[in-house]
C-alpha atoms as a PDB file:
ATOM      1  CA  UNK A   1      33.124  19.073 217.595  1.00  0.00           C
ATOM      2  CA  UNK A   2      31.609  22.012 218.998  1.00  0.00           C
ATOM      3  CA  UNK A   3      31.478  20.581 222.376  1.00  0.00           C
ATOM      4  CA  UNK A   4      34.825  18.284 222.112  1.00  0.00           C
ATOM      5  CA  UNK A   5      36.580  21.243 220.281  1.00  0.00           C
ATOM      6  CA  UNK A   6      34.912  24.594 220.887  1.00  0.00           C
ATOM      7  CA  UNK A   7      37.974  26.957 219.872  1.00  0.00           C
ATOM      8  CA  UNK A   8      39.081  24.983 216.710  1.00  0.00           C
ATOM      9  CA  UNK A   9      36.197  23.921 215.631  1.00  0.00           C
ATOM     10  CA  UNK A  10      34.648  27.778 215.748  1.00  0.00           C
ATOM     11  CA  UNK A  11      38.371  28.743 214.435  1.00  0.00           C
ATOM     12  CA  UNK A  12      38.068  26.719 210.867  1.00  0.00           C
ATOM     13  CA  UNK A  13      34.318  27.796 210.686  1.00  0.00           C
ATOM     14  CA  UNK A  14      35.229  31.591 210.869  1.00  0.00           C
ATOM     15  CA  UNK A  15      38.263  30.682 208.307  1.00  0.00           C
ATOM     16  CA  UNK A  16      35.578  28.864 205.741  1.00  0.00           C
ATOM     17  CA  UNK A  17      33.270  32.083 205.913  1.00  0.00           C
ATOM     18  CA  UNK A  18      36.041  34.372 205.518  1.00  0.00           C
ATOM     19  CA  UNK A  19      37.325  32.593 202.474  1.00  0.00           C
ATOM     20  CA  UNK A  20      33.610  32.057 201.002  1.00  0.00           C
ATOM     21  CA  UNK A  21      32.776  35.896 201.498  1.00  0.00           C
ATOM     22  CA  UNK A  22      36.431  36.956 200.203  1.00  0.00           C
ATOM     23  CA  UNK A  23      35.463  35.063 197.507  1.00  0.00           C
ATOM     24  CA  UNK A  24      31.989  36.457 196.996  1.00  0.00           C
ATOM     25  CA  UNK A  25      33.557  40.281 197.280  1.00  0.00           C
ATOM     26  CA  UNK A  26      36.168  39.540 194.644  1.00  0.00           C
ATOM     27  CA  UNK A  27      33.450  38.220 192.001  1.00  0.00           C
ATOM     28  CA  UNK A  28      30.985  41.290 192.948  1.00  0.00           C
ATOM     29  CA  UNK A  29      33.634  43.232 192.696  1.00  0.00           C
ATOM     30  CA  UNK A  30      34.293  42.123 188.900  1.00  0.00           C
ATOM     31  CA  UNK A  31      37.810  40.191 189.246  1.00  0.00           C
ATOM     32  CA  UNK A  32      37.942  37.581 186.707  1.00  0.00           C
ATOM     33  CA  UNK A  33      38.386  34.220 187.970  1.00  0.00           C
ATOM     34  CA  UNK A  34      42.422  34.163 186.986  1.00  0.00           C
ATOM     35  CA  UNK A  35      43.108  37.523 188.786  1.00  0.00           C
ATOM     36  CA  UNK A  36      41.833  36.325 191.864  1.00  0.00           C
ATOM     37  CA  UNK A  37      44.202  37.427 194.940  1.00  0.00           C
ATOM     38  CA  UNK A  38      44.484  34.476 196.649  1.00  0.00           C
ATOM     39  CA  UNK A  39      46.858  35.892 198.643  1.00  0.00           C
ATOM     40  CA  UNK A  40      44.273  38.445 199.800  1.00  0.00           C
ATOM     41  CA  UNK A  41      41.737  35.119 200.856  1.00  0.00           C
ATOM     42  CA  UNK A  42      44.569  33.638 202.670  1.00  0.00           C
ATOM     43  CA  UNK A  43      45.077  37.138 204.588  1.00  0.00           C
ATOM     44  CA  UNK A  44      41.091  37.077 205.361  1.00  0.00           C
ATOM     45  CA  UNK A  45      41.434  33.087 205.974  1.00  0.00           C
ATOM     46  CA  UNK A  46      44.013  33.998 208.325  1.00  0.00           C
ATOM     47  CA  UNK A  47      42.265  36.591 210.056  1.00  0.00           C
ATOM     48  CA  UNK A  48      39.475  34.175 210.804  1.00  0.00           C
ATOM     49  CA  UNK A  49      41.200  31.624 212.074  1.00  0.00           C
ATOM     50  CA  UNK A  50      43.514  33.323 214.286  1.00  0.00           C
ATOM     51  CA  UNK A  51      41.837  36.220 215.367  1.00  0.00           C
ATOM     52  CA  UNK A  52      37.783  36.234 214.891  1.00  0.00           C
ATOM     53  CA  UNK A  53      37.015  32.727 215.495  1.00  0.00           C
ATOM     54  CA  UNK A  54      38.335  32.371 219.099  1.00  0.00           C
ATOM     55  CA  UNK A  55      37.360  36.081 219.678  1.00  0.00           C
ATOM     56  CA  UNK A  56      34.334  35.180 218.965  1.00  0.00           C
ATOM     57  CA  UNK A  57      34.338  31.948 221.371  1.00  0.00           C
ATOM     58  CA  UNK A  58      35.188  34.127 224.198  1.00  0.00           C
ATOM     59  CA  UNK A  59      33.382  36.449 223.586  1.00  0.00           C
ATOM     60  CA  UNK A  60      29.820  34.791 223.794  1.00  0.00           C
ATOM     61  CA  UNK A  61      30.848  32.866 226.730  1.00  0.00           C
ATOM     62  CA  UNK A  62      31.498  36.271 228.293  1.00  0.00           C
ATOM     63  CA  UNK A  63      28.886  37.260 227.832  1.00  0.00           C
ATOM     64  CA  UNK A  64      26.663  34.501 228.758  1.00  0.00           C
ATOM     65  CA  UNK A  65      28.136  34.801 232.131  1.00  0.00           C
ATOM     66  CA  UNK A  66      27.856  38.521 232.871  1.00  0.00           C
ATOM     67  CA  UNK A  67      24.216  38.201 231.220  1.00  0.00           C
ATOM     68  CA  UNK A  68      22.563  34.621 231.648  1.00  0.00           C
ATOM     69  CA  UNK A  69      19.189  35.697 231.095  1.00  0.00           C
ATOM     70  CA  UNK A  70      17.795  35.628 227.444  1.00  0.00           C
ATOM     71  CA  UNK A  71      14.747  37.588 228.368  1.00  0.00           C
ATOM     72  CA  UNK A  72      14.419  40.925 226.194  1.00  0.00           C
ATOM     73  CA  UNK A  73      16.369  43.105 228.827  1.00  0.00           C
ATOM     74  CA  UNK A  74      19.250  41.208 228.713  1.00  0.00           C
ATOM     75  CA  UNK A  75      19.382  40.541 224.951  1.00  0.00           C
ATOM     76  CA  UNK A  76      19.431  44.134 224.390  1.00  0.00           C
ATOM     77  CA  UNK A  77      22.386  44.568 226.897  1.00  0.00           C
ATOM     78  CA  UNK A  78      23.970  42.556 225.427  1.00  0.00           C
ATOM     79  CA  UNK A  79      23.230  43.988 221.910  1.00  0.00           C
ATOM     80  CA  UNK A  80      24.647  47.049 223.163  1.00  0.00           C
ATOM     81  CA  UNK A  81      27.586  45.676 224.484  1.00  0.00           C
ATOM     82  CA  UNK A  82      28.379  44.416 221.305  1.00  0.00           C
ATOM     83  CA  UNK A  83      27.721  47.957 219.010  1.00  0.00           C
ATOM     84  CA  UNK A  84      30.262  50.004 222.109  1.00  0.00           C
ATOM     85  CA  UNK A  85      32.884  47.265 222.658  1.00  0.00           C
ATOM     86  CA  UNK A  86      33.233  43.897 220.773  1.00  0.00           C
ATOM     87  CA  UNK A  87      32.182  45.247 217.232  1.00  0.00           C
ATOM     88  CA  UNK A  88      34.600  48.414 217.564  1.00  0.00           C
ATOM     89  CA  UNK A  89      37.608  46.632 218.714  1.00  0.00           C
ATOM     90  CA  UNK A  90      36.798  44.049 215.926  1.00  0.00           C
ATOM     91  CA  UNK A  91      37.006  46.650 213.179  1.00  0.00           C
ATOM     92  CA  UNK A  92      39.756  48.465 214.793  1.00  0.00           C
ATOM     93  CA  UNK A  93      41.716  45.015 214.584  1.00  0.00           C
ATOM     94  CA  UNK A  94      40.611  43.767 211.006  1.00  0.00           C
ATOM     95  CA  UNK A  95      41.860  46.875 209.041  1.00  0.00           C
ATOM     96  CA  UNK A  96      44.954  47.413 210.769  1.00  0.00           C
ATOM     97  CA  UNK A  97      45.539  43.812 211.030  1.00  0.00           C
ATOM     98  CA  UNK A  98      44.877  43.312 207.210  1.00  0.00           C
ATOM     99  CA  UNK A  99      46.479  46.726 206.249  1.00  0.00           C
ATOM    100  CA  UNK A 100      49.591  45.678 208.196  1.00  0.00           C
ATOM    101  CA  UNK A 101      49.651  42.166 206.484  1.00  0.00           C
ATOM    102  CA  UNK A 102      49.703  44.360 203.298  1.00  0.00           C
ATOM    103  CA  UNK A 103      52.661  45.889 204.107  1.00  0.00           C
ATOM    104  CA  UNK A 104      51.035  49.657 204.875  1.00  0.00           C
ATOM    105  CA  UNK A 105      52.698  51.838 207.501  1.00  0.00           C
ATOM    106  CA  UNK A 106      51.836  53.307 210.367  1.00  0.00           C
ATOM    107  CA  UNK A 107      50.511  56.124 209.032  1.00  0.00           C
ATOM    108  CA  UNK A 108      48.688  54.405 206.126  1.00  0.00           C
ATOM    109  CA  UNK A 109      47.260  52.310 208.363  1.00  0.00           C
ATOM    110  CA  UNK A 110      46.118  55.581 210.547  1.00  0.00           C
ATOM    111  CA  UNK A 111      44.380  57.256 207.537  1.00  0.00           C
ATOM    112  CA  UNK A 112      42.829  54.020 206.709  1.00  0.00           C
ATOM    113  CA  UNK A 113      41.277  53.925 209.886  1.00  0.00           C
ATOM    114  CA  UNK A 114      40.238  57.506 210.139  1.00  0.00           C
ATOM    115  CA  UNK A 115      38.656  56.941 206.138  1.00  0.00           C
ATOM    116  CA  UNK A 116      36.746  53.804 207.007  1.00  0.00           C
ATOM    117  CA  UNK A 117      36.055  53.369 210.412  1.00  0.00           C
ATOM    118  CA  UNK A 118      32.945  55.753 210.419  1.00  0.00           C
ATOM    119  CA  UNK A 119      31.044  54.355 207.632  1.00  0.00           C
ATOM    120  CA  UNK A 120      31.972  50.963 208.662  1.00  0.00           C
ATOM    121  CA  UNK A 121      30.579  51.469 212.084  1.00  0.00           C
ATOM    122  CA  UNK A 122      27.512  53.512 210.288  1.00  0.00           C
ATOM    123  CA  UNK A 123      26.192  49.933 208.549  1.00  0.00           C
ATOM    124  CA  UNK A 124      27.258  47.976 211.465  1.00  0.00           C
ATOM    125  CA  UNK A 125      24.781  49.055 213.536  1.00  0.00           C
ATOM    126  CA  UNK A 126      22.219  48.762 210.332  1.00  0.00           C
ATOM    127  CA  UNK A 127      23.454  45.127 210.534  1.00  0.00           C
ATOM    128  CA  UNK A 128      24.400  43.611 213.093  1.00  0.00           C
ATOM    129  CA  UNK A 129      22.182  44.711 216.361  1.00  0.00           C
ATOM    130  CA  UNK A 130      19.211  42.512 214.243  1.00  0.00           C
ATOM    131  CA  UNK A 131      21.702  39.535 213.781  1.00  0.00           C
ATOM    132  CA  UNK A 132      22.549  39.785 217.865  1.00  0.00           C
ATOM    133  CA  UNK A 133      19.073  39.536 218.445  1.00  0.00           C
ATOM    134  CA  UNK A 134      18.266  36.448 216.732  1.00  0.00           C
ATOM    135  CA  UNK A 135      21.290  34.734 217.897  1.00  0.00           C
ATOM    136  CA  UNK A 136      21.210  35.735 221.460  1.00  0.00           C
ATOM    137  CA  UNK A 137      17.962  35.123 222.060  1.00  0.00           C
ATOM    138  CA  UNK A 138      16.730  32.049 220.545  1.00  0.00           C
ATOM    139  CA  UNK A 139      20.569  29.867 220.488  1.00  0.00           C
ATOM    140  CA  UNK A 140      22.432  28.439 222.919  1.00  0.00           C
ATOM    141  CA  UNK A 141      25.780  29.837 224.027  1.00  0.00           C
ATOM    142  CA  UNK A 142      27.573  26.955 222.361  1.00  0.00           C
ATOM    143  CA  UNK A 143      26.287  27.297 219.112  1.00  0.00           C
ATOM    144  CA  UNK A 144      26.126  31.082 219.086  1.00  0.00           C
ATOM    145  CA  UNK A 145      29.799  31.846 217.700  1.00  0.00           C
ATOM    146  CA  UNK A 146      28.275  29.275 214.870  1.00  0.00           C
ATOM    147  CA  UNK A 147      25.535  31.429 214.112  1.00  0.00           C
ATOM    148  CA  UNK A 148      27.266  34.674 214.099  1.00  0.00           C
ATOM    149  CA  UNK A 149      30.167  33.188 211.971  1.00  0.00           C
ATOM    150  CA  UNK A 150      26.617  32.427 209.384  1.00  0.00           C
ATOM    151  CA  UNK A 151      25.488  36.124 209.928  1.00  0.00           C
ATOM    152  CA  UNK A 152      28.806  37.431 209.053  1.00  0.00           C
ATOM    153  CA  UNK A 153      29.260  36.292 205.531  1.00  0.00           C
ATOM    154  CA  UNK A 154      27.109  39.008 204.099  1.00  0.00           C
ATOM    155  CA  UNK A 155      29.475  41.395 206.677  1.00  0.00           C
ATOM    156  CA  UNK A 156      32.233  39.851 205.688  1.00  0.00           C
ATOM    157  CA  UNK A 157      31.637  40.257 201.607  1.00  0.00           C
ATOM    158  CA  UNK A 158      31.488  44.153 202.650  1.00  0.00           C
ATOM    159  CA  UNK A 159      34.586  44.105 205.357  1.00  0.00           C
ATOM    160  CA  UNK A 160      36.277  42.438 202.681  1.00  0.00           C
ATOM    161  CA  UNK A 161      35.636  45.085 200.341  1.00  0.00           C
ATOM    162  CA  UNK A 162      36.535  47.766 202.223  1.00  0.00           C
ATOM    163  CA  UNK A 163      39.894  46.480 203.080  1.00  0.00           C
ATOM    164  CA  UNK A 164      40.378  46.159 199.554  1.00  0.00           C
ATOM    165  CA  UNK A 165      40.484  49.920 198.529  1.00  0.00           C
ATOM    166  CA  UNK A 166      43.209  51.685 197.614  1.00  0.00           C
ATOM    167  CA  UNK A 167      45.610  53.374 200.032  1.00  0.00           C
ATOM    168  CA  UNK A 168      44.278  56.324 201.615  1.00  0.00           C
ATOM    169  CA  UNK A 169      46.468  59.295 200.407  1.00  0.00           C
ATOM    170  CA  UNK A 170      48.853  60.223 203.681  1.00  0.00           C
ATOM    171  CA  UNK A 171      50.383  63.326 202.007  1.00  0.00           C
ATOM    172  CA  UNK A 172      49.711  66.645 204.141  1.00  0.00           C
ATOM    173  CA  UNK A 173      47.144  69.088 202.258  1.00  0.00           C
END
């Protein structure tokens, strides 16, 4: 399906992790299994499906064209590529995209992202530069999206988590 299906196929795998590490942050987090927000899985469902999973398609193939090399150079370009542009525009878009679906205004959504933004880019680069390596390096473009989807549950159970807190407060000091 990768192959015959690329888009889709990484589309309902980003959708299953989302749901799975949604999942996983609620229980950490102590909801009981009948207050689940399932509504709140569907949003991060949602967000895999639609957004992340051809994102990430397009992504990889990008950048197996502007760097087809998978010596240690060009894994670390493209490592770095990923902590300036693809990883910041992905945050950027999951928390206003998720505080949106929540119904939070402009503003809210503005304090959220001035709040959470800087530690979320903080343990980012803890996390994910390691993950890059592995998966550019030793996969194939095809299956890359695949194995970054795989990485991402652990990131997900925290982006999850984060999008879950309470409202920033908006009012002037």
């Amino acid at each position: 399906m990768v192959k015959s299906r690329p888009i889709l196929t990484k589309s309902i795998t980003s959708s299953l992790i989302y749901t799975a590490a949604d999942f996983s942050s609620q229980t950490i987090a102590g909801t009981s299994s009948e207050h689940y927000d399932l509504i709140r899985t569907g949003r991060m469902a949602g967000y895999g499906m639609i957004i992340l999973g051809p994102s990430l398609h397009f992504w990889f193939n990008f950048m197996s064209k502007v760097f087809p090399k998978r010596d240690l150079l060009t894994t670390l370009k493209k490592i770095m590529m990923g902590q300036t542009i693809y990883g910041p525009i992905m945050t950027v878009v999951f928390f206003s995209v998720n505080a949106c679906l929540q119904g939070e205004t402009g503003a809210e959504i503005t304090a959220r992202l001035k709040r959470d933004l800087i530690p979320t880019f903080i343990n980012g680069v803890m996390y994910w530069p390691i993950c890059d390596f592995v998966t550019f390096k030793f996969i194939p473009v095809h299956l890359q999206p695949l194995v970054s989807n795989s990485f991402s549950y652990l990131w997900t159970v925290y982006m999850t988590y984060m999008a879950s807190l309470e409202k920033p407060d908006t009012t002037p000091n």
